[in-house]
PDB file of N, CA and C in Angstrom:
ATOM      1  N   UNK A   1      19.157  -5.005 -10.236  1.00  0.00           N
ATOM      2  CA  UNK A   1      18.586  -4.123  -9.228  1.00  0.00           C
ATOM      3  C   UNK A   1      18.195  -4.946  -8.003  1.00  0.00           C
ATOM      4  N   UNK A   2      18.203  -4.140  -7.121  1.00  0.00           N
ATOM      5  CA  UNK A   2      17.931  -5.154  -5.596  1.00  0.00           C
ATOM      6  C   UNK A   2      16.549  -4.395  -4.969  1.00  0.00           C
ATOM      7  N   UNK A   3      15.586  -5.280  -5.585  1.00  0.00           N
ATOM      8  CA  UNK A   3      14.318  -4.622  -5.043  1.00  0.00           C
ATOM      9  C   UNK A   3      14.490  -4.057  -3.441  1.00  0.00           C
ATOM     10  N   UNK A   4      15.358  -5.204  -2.834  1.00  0.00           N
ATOM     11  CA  UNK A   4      14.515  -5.166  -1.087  1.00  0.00           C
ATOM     12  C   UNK A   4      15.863  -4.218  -0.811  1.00  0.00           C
ATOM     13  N   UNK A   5      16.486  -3.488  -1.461  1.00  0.00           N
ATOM     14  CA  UNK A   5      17.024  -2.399  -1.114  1.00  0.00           C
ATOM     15  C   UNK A   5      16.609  -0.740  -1.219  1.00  0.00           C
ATOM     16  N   UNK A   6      15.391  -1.033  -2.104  1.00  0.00           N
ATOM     17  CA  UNK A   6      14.524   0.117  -2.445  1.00  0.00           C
ATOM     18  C   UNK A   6      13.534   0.671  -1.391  1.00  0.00           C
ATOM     19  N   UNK A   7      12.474   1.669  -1.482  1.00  0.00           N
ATOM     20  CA  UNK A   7      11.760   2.296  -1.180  1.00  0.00           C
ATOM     21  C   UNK A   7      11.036   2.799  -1.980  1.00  0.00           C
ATOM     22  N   UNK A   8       9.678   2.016  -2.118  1.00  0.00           N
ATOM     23  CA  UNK A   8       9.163   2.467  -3.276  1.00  0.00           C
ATOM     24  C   UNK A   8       8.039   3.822  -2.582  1.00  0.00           C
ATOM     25  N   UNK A   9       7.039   4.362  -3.675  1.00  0.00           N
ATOM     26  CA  UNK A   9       6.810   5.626  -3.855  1.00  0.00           C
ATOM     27  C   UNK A   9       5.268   5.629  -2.565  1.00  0.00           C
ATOM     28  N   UNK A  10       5.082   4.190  -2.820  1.00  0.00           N
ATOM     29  CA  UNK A  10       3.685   4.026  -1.454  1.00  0.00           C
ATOM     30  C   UNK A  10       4.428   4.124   0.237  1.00  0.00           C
ATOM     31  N   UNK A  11       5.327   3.767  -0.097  1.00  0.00           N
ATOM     32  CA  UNK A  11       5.928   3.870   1.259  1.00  0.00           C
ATOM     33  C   UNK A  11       6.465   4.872   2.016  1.00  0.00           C
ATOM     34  N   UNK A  12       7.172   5.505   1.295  1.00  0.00           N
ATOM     35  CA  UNK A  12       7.383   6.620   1.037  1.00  0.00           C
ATOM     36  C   UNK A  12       6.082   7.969   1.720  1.00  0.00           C
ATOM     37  N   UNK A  13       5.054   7.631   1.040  1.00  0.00           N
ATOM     38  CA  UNK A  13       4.125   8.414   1.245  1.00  0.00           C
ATOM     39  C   UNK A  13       3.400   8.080   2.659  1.00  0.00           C
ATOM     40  N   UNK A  14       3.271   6.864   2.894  1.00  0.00           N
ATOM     41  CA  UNK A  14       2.887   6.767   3.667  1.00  0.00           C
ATOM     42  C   UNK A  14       3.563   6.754   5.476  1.00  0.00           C
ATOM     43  N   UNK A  15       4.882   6.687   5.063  1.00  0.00           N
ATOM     44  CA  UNK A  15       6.095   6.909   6.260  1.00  0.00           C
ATOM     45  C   UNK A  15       5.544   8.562   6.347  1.00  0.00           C
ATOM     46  N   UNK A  16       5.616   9.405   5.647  1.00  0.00           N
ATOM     47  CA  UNK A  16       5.370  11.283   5.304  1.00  0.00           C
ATOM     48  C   UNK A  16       4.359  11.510   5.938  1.00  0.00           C
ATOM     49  N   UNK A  17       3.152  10.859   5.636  1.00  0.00           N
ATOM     50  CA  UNK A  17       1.612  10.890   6.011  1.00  0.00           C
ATOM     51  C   UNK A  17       2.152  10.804   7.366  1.00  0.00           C
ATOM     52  N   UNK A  18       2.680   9.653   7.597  1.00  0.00           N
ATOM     53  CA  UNK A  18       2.457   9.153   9.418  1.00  0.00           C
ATOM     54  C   UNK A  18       2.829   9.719  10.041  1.00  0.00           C
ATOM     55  N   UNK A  19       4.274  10.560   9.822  1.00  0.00           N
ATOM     56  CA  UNK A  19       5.263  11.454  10.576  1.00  0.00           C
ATOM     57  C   UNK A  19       4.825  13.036  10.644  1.00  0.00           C
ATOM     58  N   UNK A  20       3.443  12.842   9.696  1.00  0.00           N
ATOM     59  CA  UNK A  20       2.984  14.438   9.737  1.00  0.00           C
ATOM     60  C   UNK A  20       1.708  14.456  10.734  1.00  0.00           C
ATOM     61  N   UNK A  21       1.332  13.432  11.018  1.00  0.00           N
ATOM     62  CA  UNK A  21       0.701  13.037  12.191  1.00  0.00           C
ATOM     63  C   UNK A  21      -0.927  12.501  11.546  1.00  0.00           C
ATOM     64  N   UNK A  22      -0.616  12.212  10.675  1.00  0.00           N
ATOM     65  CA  UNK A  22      -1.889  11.188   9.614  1.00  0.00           C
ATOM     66  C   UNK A  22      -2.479   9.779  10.656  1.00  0.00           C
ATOM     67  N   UNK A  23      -3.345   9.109  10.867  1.00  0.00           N
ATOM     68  CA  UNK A  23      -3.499   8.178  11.860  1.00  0.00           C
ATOM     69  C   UNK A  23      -4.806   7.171  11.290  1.00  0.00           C
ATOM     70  N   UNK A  24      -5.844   8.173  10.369  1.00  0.00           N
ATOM     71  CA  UNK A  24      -6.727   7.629  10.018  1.00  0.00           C
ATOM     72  C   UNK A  24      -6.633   7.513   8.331  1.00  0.00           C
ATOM     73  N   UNK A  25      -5.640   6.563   7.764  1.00  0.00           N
ATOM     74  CA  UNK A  25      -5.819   6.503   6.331  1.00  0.00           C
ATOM     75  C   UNK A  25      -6.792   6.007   5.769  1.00  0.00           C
ATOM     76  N   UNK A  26      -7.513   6.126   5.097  1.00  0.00           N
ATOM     77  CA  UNK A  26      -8.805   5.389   4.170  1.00  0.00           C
ATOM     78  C   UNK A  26      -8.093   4.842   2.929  1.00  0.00           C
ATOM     79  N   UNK A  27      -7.506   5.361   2.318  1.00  0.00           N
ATOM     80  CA  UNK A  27      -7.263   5.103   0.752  1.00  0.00           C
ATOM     81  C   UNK A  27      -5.654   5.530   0.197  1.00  0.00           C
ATOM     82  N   UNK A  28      -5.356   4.713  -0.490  1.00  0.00           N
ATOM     83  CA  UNK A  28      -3.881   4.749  -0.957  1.00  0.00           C
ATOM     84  C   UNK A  28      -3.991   4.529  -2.511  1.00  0.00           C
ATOM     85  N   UNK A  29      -3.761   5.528  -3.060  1.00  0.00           N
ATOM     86  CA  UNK A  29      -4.084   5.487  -4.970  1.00  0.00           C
ATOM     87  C   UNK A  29      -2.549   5.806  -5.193  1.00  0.00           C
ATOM     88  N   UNK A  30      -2.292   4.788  -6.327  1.00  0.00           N
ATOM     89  CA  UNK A  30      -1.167   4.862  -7.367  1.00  0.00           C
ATOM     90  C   UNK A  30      -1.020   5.301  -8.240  1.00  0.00           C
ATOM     91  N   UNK A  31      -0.275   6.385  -8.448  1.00  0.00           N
ATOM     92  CA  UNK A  31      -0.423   6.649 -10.102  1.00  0.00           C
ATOM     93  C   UNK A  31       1.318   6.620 -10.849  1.00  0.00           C
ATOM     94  N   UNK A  32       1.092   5.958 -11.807  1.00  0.00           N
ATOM     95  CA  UNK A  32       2.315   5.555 -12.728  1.00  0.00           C
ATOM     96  C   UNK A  32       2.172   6.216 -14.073  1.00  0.00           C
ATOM     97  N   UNK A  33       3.506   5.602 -14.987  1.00  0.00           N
ATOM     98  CA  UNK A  33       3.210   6.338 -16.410  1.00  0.00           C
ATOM     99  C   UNK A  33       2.630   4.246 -16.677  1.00  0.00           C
ATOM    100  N   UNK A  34       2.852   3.368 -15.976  1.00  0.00           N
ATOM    101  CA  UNK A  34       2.466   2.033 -16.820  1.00  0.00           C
ATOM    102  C   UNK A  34       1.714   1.322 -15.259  1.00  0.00           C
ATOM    103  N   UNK A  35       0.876   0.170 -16.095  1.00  0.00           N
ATOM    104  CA  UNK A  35       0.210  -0.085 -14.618  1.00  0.00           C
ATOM    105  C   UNK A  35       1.102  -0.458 -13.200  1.00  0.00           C
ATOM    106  N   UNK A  36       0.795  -0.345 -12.456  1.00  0.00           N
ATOM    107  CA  UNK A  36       1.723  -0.610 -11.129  1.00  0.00           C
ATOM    108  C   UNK A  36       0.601  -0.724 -10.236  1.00  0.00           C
ATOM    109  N   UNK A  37       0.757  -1.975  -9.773  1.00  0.00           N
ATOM    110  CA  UNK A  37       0.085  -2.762  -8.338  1.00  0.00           C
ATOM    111  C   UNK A  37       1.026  -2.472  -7.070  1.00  0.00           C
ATOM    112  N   UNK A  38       0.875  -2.086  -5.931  1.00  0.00           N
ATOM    113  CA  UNK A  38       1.706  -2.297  -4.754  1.00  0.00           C
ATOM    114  C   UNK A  38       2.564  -3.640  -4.868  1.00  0.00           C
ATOM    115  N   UNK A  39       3.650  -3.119  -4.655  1.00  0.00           N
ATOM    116  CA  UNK A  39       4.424  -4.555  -4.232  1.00  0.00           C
ATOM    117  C   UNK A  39       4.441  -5.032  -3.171  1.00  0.00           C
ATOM    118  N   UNK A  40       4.628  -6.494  -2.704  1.00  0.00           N
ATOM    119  CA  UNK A  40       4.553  -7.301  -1.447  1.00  0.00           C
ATOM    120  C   UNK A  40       4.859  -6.593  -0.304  1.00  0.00           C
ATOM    121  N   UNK A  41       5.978  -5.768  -0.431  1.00  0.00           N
ATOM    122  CA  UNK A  41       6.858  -5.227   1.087  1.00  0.00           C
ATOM    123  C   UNK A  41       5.281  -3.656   1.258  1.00  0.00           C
ATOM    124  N   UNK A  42       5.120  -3.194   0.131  1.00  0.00           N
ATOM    125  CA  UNK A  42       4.421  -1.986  -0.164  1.00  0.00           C
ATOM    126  C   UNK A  42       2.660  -2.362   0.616  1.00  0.00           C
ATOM    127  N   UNK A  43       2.442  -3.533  -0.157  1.00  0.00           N
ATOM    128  CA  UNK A  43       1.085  -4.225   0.343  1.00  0.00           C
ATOM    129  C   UNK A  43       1.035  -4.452   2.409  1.00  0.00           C
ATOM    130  N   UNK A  44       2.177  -4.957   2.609  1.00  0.00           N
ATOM    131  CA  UNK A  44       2.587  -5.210   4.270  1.00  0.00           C
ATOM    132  C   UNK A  44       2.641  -4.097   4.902  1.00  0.00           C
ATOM    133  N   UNK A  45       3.144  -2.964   4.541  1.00  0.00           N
ATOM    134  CA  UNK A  45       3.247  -1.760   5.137  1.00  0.00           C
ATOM    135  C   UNK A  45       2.149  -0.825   4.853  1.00  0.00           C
ATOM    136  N   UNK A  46       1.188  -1.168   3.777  1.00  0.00           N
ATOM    137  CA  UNK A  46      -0.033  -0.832   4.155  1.00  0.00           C
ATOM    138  C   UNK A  46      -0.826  -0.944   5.124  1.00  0.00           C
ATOM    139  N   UNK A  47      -0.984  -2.210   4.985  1.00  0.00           N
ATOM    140  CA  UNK A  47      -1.991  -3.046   6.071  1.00  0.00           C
ATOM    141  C   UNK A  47      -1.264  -2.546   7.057  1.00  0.00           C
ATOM    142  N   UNK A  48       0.073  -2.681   7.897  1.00  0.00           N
ATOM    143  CA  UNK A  48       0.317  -1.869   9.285  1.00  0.00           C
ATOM    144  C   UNK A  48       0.002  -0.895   9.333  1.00  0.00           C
ATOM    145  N   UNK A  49      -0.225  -0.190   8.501  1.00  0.00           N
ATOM    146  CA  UNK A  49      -0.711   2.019   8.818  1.00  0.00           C
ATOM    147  C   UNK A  49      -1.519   1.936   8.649  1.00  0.00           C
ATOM    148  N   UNK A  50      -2.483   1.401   7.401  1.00  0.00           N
ATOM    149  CA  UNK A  50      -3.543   1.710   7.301  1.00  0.00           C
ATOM    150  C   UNK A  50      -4.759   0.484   6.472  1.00  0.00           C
ATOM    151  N   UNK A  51      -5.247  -0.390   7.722  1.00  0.00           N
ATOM    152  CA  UNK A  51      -5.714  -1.587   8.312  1.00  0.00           C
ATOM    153  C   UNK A  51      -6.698  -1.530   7.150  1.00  0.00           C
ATOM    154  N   UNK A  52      -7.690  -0.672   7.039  1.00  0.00           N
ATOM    155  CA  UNK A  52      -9.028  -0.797   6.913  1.00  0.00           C
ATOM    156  C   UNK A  52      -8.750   0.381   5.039  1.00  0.00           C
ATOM    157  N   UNK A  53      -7.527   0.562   4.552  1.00  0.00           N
ATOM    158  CA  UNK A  53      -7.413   1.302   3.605  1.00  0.00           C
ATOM    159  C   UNK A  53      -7.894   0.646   2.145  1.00  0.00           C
ATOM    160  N   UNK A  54      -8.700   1.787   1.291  1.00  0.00           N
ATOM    161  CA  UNK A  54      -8.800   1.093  -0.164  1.00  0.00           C
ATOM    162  C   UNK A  54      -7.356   1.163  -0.917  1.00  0.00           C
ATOM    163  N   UNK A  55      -6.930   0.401  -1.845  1.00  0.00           N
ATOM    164  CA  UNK A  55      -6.129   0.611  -2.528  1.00  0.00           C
ATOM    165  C   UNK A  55      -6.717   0.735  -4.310  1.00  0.00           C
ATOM    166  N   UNK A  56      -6.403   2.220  -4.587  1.00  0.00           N
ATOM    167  CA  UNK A  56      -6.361   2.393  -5.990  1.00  0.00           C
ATOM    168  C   UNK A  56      -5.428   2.600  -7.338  1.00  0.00           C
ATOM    169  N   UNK A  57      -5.600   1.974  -8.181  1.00  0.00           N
ATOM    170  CA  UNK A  57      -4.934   1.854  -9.282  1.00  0.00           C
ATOM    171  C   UNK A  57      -5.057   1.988 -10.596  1.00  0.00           C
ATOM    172  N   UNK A  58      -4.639   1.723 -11.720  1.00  0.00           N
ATOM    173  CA  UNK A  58      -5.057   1.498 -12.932  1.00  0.00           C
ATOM    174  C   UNK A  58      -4.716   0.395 -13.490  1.00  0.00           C
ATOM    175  N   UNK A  59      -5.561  -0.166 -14.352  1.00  0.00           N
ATOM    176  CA  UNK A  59      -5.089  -1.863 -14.743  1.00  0.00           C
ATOM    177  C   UNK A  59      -3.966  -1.418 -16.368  1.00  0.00           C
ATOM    178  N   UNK A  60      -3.763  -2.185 -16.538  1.00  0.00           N
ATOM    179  CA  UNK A  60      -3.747  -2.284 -18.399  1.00  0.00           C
ATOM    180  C   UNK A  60      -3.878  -1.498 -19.397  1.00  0.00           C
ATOM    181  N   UNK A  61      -5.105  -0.960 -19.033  1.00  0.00           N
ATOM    182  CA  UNK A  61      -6.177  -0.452 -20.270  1.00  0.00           C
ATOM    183  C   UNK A  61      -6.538   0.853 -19.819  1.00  0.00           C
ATOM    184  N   UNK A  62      -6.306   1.248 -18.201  1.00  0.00           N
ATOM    185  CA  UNK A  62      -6.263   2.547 -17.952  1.00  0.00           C
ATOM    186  C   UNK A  62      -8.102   2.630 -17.165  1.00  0.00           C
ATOM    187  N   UNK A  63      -8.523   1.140 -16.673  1.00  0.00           N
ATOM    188  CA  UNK A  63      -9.672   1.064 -15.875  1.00  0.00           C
ATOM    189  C   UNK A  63      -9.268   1.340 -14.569  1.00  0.00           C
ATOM    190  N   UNK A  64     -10.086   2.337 -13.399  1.00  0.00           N
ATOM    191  CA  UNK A  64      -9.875   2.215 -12.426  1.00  0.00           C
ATOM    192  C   UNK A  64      -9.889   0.754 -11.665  1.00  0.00           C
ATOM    193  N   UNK A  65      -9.097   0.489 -10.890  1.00  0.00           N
ATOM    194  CA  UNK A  65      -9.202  -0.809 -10.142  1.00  0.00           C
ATOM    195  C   UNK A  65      -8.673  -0.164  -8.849  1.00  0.00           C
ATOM    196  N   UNK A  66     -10.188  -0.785  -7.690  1.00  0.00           N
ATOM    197  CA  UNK A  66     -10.194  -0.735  -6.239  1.00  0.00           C
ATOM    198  C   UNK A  66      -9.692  -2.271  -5.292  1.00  0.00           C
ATOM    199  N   UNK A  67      -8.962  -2.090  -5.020  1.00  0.00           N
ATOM    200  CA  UNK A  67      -9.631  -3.251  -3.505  1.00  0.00           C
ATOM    201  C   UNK A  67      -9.138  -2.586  -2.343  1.00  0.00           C
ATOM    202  N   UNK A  68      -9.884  -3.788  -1.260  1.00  0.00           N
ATOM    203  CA  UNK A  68      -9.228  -3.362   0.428  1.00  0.00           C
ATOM    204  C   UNK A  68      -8.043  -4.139   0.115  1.00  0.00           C
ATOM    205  N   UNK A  69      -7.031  -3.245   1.055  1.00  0.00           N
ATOM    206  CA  UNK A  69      -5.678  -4.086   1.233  1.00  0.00           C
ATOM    207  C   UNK A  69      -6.237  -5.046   1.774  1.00  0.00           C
ATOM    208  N   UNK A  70      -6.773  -5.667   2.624  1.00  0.00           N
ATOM    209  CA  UNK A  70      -6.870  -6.632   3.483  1.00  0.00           C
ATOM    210  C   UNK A  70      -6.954  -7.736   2.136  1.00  0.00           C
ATOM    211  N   UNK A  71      -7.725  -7.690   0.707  1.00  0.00           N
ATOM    212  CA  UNK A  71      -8.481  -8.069  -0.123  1.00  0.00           C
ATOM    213  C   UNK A  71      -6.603  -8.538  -1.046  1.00  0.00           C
ATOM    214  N   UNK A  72      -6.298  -7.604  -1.166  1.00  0.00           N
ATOM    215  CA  UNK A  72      -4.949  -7.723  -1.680  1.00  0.00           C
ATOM    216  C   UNK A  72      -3.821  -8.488  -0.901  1.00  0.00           C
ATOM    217  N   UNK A  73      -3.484  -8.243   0.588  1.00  0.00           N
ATOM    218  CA  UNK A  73      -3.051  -9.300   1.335  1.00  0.00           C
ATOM    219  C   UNK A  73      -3.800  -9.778   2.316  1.00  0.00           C
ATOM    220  N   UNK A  74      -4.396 -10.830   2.301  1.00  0.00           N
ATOM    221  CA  UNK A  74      -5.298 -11.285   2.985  1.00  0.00           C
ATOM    222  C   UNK A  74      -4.693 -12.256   4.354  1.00  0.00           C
ATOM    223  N   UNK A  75      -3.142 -12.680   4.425  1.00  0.00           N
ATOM    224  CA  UNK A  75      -2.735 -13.116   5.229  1.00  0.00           C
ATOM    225  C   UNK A  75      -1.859 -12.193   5.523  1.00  0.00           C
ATOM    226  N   UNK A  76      -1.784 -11.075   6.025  1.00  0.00           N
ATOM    227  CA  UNK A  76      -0.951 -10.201   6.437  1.00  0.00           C
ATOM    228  C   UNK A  76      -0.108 -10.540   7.875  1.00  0.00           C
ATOM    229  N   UNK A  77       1.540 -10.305   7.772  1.00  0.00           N
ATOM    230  CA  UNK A  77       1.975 -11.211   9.463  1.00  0.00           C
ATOM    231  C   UNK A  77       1.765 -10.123  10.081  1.00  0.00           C
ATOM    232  N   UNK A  78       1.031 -10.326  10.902  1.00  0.00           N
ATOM    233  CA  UNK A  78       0.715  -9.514  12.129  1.00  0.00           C
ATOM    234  C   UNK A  78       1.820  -9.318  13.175  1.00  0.00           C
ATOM    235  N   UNK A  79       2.533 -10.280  13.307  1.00  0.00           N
ATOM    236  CA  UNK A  79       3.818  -9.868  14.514  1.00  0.00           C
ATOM    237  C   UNK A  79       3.278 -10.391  14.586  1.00  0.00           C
ATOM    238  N   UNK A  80       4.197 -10.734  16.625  1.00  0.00           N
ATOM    239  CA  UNK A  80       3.812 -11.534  17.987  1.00  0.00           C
ATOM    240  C   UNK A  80       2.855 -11.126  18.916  1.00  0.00           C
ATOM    241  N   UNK A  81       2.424  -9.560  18.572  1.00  0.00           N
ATOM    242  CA  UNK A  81       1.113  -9.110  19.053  1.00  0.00           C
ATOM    243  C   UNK A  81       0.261  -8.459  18.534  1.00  0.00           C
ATOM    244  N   UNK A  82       0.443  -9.290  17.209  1.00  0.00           N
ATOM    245  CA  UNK A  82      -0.981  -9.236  16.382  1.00  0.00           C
ATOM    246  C   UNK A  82      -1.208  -7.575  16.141  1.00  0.00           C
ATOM    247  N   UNK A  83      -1.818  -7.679  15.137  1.00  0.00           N
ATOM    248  CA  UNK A  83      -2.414  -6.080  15.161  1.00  0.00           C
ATOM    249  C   UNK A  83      -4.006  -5.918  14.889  1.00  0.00           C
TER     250      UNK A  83
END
């Protein structure tokens, strides 16, 4: 399989959100049938839409788990004019 040919299901949602004229995201929750963390490309395209967003999940064991994206990618590339 070729991950970086995909579109996964956060992105997805959040391309939908934006194009429906969404601007202020707070929070981005995952839900799977097994745990699933944002992936790298998923984590980057957070942080561009939505800067200041929580990200929620489930671990393992079926515990809620929060962080800020920022918390999850903490060196995010900003581009050449920064965001």
């Amino acid at each position: 399989m070729s991950y970086g040919l995909t579109i996964c299901a956060e992105r997805n949602a959040l391309a939908a959100a934006v194009a429906a004229g969404a601007r202020d995201i707070v929070a981005v929750a995952i839900a799977a049938d097994s745990p699933a963390r944002p992936c790298g490309a998923c984590r980057q395209v957070i942080w561009e839409l939505a800067p200041g967003a929580v990200v929620i999940w489930e671990d393992e064991v079926g515990r809620p788990q929060t962080r800020l994206i920022r918390d999850l990618l903490p060196e995010a590339y900003a581009g050449p004019g920064g965001v």
